[in-house]
N, C-alpha and C. Protein backbone atom coordinates (compact mmCIF):
# COMPACT_ATOMS: atom_id res chain seq x y z
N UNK A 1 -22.72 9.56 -30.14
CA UNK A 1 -23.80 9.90 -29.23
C UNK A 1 -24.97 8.94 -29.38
N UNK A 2 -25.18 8.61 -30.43
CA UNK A 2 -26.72 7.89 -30.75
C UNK A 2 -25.96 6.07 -29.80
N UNK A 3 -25.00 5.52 -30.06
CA UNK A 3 -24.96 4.55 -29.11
C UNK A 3 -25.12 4.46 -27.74
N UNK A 4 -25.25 6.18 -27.07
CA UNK A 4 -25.90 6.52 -26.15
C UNK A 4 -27.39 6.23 -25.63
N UNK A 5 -28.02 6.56 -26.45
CA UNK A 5 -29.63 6.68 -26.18
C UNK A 5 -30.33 5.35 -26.19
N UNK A 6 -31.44 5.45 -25.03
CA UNK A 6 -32.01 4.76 -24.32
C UNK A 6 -31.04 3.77 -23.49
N UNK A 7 -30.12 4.27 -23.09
CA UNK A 7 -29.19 3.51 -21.79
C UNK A 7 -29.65 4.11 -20.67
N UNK A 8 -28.94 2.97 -19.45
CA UNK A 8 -29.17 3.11 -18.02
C UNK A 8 -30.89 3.32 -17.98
N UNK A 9 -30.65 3.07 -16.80
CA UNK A 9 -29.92 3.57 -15.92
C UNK A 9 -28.96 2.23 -15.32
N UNK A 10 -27.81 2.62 -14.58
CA UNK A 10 -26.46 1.37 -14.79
C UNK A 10 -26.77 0.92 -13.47
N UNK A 11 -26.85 1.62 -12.21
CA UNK A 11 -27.00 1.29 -10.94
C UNK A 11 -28.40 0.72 -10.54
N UNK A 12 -28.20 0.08 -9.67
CA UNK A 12 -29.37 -0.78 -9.22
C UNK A 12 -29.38 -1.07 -7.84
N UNK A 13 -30.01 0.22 -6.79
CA UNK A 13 -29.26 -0.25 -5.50
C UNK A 13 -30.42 -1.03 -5.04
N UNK A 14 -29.93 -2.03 -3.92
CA UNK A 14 -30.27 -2.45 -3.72
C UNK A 14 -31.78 -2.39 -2.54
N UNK A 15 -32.87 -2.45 -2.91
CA UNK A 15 -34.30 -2.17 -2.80
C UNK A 15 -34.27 -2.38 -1.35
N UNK A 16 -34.21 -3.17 -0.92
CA UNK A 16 -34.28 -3.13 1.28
C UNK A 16 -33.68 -2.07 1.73
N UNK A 17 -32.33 -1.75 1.21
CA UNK A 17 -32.00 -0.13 1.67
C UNK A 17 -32.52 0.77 1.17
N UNK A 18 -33.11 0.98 -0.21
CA UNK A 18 -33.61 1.79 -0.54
C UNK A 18 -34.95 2.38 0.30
N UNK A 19 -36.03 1.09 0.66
CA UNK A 19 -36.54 1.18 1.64
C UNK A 19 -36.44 1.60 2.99
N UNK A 20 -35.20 1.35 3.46
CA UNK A 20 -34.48 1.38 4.99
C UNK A 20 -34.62 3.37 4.89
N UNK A 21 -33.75 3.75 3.65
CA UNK A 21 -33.33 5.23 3.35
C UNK A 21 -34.88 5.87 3.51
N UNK A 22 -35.63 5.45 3.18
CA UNK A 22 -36.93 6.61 2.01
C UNK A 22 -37.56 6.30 3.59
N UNK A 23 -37.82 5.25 4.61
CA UNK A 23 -38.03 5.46 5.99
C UNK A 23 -37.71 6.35 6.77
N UNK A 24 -36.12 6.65 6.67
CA UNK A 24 -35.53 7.61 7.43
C UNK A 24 -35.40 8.74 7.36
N UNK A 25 -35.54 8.78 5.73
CA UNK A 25 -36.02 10.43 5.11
C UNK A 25 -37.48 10.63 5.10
N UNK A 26 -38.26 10.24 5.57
CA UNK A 26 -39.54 10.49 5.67
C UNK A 26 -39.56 10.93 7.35
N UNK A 27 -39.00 10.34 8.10
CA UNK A 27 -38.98 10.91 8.94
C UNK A 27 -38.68 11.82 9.09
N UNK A 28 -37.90 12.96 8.56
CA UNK A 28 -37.41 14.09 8.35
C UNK A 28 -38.78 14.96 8.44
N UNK A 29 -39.70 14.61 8.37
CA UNK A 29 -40.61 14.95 7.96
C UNK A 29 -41.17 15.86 6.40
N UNK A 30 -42.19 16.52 6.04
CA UNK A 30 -42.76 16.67 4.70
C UNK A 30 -41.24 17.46 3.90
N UNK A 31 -41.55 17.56 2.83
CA UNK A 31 -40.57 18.11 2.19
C UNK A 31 -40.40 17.54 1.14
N UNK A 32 -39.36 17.86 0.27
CA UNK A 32 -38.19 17.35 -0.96
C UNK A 32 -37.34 17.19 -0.16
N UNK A 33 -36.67 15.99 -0.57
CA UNK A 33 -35.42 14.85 0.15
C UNK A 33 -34.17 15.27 -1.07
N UNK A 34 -33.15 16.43 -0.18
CA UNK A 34 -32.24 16.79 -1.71
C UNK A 34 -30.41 15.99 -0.88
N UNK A 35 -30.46 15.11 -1.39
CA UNK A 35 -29.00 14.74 -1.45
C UNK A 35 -27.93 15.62 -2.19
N UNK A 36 -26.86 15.68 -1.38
CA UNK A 36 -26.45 17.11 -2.35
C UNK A 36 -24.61 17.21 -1.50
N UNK A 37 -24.05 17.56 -2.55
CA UNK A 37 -22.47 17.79 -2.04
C UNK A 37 -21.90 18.70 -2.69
N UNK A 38 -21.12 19.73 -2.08
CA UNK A 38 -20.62 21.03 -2.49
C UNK A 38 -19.33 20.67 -3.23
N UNK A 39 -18.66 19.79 -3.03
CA UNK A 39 -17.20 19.93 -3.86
C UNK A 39 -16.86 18.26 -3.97
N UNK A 40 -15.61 17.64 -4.50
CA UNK A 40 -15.30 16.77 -4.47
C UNK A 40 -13.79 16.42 -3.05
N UNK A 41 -13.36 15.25 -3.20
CA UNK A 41 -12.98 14.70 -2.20
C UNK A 41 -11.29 15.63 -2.28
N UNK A 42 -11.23 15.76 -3.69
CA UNK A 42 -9.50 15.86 -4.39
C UNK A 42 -9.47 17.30 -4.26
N UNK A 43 -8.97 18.15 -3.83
CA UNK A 43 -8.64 19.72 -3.63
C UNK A 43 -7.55 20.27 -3.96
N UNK A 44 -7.38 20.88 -5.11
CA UNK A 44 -6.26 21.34 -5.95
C UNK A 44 -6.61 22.30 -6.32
N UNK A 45 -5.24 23.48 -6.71
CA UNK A 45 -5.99 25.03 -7.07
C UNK A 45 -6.61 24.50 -8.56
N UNK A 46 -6.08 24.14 -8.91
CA UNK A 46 -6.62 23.63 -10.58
C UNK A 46 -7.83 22.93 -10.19
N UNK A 47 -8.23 22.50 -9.39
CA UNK A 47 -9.18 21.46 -9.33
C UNK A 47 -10.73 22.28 -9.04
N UNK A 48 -10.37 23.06 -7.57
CA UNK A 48 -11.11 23.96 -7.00
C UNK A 48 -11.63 25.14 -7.71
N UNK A 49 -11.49 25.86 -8.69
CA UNK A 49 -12.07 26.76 -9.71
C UNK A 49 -13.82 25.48 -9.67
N UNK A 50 -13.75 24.28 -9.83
CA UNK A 50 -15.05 23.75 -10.48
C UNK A 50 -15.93 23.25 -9.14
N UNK A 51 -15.50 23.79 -7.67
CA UNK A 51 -16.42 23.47 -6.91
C UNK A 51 -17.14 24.51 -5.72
N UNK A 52 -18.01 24.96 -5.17
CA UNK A 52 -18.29 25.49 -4.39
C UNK A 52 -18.07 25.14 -3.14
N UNK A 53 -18.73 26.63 -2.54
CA UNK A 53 -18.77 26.40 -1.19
C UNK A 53 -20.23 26.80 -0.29
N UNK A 54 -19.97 26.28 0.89
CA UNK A 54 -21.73 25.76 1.49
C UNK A 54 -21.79 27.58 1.61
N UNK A 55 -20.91 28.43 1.53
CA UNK A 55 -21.93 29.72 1.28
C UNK A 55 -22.48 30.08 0.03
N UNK A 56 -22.00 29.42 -0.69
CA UNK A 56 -22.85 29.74 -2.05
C UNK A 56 -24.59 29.25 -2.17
N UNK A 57 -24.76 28.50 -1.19
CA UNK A 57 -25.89 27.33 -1.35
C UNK A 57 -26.73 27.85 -0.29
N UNK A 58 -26.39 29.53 0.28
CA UNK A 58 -27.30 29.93 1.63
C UNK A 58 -28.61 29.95 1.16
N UNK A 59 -29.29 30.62 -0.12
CA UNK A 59 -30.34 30.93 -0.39
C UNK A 59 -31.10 29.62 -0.77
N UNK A 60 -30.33 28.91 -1.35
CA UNK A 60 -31.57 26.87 -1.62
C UNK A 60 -31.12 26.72 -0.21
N UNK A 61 -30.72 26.90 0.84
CA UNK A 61 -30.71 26.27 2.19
C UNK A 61 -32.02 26.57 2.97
N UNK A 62 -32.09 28.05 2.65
CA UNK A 62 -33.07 28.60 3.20
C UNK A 62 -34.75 28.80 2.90
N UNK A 63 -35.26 27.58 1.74
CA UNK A 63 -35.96 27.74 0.99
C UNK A 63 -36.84 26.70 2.15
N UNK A 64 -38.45 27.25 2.10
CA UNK A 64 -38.94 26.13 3.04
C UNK A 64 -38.98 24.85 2.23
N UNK A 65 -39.23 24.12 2.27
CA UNK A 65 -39.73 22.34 1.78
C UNK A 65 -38.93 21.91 1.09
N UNK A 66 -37.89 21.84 1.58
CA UNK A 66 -36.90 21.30 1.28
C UNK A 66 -35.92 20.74 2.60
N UNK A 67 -35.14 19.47 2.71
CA UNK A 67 -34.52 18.85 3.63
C UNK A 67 -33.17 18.73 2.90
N UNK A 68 -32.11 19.18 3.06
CA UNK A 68 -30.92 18.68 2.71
C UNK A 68 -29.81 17.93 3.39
N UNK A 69 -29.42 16.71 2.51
CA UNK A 69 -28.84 15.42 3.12
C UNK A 69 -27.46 15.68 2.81
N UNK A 70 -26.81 15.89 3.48
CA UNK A 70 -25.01 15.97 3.07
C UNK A 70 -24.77 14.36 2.41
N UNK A 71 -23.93 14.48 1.43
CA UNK A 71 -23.06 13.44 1.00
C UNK A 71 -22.03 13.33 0.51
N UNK A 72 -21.52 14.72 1.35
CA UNK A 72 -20.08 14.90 1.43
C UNK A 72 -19.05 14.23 1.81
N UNK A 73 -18.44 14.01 1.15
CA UNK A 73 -16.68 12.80 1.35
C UNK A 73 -15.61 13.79 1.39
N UNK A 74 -14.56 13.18 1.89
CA UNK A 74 -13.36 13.72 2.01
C UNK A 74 -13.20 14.07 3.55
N UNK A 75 -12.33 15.21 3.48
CA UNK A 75 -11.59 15.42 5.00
C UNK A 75 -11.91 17.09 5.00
N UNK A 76 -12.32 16.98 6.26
CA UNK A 76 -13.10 18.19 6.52
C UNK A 76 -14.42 19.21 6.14
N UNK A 77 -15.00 18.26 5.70
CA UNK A 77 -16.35 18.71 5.19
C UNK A 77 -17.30 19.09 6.32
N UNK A 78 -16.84 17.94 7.94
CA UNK A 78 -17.81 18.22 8.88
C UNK A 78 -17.72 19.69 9.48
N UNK A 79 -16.37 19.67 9.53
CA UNK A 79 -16.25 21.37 9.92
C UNK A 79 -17.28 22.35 9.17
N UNK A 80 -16.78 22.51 7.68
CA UNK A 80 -17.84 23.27 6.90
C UNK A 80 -19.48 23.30 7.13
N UNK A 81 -19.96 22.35 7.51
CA UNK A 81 -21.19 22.09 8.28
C UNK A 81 -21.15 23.01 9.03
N UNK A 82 -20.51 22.82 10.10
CA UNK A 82 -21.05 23.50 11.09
C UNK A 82 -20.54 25.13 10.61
N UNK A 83 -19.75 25.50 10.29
CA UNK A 83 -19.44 26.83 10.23
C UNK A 83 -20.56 27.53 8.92
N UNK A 84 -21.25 27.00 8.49
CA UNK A 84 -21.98 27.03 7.77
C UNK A 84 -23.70 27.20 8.57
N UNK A 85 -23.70 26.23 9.85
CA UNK A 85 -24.74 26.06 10.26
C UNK A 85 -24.68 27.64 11.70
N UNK A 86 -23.39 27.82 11.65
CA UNK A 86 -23.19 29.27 12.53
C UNK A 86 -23.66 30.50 11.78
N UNK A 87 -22.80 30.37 10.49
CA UNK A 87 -22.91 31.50 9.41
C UNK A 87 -24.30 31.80 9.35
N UNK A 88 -25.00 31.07 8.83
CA UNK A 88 -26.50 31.20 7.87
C UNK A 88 -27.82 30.64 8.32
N UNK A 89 -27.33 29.61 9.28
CA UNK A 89 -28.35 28.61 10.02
C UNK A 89 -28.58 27.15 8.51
N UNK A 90 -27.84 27.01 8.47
CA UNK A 90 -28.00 26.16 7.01
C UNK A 90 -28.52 24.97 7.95
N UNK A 91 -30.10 24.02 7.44
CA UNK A 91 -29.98 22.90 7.63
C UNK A 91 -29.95 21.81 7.48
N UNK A 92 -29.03 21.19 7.52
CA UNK A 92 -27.99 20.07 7.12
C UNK A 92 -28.44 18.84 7.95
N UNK A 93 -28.85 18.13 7.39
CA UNK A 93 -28.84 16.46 7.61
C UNK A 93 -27.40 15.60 7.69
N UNK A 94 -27.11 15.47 8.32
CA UNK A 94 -25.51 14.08 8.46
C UNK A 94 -26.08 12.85 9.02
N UNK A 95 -26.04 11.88 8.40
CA UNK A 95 -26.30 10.38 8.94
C UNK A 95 -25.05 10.23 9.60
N UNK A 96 -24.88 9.80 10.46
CA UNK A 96 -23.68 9.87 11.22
C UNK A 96 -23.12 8.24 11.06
N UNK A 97 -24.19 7.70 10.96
CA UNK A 97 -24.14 6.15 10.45
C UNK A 97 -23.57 5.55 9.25
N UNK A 98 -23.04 6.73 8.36
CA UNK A 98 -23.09 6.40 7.01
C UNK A 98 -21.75 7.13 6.33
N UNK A 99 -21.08 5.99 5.96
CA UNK A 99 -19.69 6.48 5.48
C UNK A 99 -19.83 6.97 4.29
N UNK A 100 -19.81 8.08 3.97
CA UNK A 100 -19.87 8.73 2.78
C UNK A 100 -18.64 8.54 2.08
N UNK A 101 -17.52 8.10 2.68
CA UNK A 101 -16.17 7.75 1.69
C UNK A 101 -15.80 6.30 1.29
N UNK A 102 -16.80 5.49 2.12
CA UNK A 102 -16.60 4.25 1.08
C UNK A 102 -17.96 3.35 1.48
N UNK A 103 -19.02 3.30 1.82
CA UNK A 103 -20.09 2.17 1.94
C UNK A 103 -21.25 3.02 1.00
N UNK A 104 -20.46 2.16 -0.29
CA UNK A 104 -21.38 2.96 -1.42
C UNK A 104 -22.44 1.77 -1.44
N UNK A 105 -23.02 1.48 -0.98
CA UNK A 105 -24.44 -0.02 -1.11
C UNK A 105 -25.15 1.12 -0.26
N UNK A 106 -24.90 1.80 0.91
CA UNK A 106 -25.41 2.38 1.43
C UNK A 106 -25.83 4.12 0.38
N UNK A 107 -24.44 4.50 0.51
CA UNK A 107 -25.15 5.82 -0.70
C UNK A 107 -25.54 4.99 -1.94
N UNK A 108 -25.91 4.63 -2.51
CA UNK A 108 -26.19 4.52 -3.57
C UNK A 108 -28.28 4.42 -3.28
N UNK A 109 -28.29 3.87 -2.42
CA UNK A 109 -29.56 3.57 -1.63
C UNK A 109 -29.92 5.03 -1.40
N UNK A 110 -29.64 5.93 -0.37
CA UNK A 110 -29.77 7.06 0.11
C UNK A 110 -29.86 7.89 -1.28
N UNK A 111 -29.33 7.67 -2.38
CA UNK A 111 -29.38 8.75 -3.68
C UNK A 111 -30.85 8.29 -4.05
N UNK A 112 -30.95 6.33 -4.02
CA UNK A 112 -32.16 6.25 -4.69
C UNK A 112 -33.27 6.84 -4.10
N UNK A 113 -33.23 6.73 -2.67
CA UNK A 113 -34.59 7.21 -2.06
C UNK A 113 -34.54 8.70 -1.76
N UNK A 114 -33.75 9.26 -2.23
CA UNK A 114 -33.85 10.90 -2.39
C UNK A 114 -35.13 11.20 -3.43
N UNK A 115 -35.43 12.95 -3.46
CA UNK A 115 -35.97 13.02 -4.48
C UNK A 115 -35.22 13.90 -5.38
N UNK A 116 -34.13 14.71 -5.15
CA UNK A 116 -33.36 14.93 -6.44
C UNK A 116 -31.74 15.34 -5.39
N UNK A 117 -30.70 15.25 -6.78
CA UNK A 117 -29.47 15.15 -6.11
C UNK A 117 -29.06 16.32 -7.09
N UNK A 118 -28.21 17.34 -6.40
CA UNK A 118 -27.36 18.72 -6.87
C UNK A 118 -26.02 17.82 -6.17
N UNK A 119 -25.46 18.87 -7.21
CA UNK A 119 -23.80 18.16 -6.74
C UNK A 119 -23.03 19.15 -8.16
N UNK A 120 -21.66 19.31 -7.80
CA UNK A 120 -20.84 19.84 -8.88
C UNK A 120 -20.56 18.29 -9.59
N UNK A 121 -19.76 18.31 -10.31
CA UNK A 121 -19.29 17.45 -11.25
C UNK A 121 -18.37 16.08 -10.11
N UNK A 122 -18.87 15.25 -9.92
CA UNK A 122 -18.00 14.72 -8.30
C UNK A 122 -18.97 12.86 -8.33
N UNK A 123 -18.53 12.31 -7.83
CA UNK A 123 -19.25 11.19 -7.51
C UNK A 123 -20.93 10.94 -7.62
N UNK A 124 -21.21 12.08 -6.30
CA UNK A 124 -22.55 11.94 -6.05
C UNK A 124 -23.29 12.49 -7.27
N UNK A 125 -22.93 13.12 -8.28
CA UNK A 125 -23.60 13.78 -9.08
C UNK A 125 -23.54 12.52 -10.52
N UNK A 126 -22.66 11.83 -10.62
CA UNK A 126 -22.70 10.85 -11.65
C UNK A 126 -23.18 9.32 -11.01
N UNK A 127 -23.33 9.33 -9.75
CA UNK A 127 -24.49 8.40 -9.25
C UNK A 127 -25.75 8.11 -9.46
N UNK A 128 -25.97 9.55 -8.94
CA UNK A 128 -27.17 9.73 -9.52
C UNK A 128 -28.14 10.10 -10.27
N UNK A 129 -27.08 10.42 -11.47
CA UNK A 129 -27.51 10.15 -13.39
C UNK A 129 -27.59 8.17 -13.36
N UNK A 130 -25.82 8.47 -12.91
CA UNK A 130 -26.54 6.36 -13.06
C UNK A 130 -27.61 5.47 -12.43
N UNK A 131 -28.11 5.68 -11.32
CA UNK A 131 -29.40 5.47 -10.74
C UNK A 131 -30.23 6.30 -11.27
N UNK A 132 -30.44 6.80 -11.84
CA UNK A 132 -31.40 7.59 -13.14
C UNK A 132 -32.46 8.82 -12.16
N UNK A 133 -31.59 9.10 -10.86
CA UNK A 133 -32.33 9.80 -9.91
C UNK A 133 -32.08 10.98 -10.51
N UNK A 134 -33.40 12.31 -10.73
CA UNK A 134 -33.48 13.73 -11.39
C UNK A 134 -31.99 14.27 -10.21
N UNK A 135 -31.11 14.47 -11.16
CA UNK A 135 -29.71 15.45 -10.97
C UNK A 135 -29.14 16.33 -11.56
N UNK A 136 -29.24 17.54 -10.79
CA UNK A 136 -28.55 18.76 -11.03
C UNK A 136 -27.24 18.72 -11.12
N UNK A 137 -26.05 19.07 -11.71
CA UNK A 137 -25.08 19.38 -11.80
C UNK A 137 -24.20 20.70 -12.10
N UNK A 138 -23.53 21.10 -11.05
CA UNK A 138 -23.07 22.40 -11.09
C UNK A 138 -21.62 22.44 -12.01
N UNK A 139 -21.63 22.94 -13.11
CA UNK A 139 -20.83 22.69 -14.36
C UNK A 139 -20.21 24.05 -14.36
N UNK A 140 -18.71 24.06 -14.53
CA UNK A 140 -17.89 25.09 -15.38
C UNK A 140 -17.74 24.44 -16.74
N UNK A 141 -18.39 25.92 -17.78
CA UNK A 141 -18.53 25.40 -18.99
C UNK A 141 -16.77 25.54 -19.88
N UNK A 142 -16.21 24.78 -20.96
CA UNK A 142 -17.68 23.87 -21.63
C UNK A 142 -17.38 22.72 -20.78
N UNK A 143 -18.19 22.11 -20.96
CA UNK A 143 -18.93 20.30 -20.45
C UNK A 143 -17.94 19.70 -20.92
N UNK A 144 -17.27 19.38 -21.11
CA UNK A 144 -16.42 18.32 -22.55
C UNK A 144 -17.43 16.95 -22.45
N UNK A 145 -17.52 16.27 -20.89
CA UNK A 145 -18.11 15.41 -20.52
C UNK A 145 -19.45 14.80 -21.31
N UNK A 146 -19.89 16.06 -22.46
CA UNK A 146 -21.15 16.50 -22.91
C UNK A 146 -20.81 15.66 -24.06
N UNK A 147 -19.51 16.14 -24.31
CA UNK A 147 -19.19 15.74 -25.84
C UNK A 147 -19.72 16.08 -27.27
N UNK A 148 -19.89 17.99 -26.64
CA UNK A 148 -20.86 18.24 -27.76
C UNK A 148 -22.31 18.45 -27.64
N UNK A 149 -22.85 17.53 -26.95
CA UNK A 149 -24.44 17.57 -26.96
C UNK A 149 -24.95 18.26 -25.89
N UNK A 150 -25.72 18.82 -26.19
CA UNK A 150 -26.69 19.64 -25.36
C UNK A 150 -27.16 18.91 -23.72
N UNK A 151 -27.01 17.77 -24.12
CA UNK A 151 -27.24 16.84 -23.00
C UNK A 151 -26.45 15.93 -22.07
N UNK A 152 -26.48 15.37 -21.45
CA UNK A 152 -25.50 13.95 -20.76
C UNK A 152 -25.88 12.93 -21.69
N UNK A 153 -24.94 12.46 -22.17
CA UNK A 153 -25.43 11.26 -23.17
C UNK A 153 -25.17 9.94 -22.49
N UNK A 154 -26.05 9.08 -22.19
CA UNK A 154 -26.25 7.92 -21.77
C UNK A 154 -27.13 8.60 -20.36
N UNK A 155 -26.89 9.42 -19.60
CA UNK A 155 -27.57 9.96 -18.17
C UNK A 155 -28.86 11.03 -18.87
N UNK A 156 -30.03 10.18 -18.80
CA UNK A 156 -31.04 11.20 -19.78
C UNK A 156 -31.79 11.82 -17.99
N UNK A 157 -31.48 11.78 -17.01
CA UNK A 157 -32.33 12.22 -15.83
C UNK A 157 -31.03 13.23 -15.27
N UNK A 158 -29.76 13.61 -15.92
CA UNK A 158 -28.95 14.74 -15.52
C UNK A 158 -29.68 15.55 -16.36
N UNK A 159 -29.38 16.67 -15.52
CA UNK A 159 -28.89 18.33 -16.58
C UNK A 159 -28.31 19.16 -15.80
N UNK A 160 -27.89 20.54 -15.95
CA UNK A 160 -26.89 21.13 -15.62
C UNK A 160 -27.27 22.74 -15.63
N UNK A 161 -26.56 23.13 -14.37
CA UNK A 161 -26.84 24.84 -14.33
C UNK A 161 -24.85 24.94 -14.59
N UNK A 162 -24.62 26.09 -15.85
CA UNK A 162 -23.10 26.20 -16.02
C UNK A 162 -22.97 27.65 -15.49
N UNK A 163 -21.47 28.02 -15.89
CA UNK A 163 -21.05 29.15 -15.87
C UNK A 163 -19.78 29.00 -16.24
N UNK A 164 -19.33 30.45 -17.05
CA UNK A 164 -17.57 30.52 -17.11
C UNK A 164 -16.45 30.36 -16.20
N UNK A 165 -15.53 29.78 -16.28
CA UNK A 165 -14.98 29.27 -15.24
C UNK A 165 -14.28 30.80 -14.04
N UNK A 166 -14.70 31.85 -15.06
CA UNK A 166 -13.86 33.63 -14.34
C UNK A 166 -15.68 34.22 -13.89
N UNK A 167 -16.96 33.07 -14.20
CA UNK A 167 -17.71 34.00 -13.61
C UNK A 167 -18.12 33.69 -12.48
N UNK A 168 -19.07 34.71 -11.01
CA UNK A 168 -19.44 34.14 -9.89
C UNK A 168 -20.51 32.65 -9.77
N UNK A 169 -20.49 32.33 -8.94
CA UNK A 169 -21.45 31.16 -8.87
C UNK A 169 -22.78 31.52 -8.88
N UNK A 170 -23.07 32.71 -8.45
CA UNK A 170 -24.30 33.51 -8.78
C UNK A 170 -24.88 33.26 -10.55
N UNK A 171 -23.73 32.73 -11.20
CA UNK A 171 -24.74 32.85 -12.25
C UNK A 171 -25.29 31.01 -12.29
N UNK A 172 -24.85 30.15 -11.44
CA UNK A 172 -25.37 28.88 -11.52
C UNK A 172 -26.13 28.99 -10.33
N UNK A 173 -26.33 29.82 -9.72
CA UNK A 173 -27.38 29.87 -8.13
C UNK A 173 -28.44 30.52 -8.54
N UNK A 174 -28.18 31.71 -8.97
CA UNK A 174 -29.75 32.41 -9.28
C UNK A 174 -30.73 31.10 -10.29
N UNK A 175 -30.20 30.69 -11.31
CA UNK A 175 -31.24 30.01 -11.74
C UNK A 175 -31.61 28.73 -11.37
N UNK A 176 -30.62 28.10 -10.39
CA UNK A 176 -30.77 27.27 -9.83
C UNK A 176 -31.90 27.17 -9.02
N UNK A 177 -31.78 28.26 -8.11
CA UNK A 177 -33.10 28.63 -7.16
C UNK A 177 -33.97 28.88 -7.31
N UNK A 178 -34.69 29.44 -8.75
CA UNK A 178 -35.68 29.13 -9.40
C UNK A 178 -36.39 27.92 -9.73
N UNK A 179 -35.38 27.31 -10.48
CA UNK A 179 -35.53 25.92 -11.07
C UNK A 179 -36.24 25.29 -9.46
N UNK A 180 -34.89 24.95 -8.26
CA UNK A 180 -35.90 24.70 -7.15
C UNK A 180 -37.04 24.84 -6.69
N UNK A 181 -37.21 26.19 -6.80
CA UNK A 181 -38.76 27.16 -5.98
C UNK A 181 -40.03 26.25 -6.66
N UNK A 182 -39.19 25.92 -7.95
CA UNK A 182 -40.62 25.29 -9.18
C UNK A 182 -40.53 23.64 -8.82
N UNK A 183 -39.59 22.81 -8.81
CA UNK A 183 -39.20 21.59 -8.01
C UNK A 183 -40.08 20.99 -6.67
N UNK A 184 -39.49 22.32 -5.57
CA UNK A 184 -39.88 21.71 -4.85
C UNK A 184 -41.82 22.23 -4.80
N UNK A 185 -42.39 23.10 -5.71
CA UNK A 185 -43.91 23.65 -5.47
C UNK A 185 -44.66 22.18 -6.09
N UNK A 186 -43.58 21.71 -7.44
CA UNK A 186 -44.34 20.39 -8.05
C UNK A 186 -44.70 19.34 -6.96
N UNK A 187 -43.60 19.52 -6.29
CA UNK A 187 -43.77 18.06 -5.25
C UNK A 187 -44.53 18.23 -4.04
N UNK A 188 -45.19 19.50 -3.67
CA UNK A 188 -46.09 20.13 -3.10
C UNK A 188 -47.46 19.66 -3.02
N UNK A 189 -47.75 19.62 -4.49
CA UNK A 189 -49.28 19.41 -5.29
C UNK A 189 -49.22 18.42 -5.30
């Protein structure tokens, strides 16, 4: 672990997009800019125990000052959008411009000019530990990834809301949405 500390951040996107992004999310108007993806690309019953779904995420959807940016990959995520945006009124940002399954110069930009990234254990969530952008990670415990430590070792701007892999997601949402309420009031002031 100690050959860990004081590393990264590893990514370094590149600053004109980063600019291009933090433009386009400002246009969004006021708020917290949350980049954020419910599951990963690979869907297996073994796999799926460690990811959610956009109904778990109704109550941070519904929180005012906050903007959420999909950076969802894979096949069929757009559907979930919308049946999501029927269900609950969830609102969801899609760059329609922006391949979330392979023009990573582009996400990697969009993570930097976010102001924090939630994600289960998946791409976008180890992006943006490596761009050293503040990231939540939705963890079935234990971590192994942790290796022991209380922390992400080498990613000192991750941390993690867990739960048992037999308990509801309610127990990584309720405090999640706290943690937010306090997030997004800092970025308020």
């Amino acid at each position: 672990l100690a050959d860990y500390e004081g590393t990264g951040p590893y990514l370094v996107p590149d600053p004109v997009r980063v600019a291009a992004w933090r433009a386009r999310l400002d246009a969004l108007g006021d708020g917290v800019k949350i980049a954020f993806c419910w599951r990963s690309r690979l869907l297996t019953d073994f796999r799926n125990v460690h990811y959610t779904n956009l109904s778990h995420w109704r109550e941070l959807m519904n929180m005012e000052g906050a903007h959420w940016i999909s950076l969802q990959y894979g096949e069929g995520w757009q559907e979930e959008i919308e049946e999501a945006r029927r269900a609950f009124g969830a609102r969801i940002t899609v760059f329609d411009d922006l391949d979330t399954n392979d023009d990573f110069e582009n996400i990697f930009a969009l993570i930097a000019a976010s102001d924090l990234v939630l994600s289960p254990s998946s791409t976008v969530g180890w992006v943006g530990g490596a761009i050293g952008k503040p990231t939540w990670q939705l963890m079935t415990r234990p971590a192994d990834i942790k290796m022991g430590a209380p922390y992400y070792a080498g990613f000192p701007s991750m941390s993690d809301f867990t739960r048992q892999v037999l308990e509801p997601w309610t127990v990584v949402f309720d405090p999640m949405a706290d943690a937010l309420r306090k997030f997004i009031q800092a970025h308020v002031e």
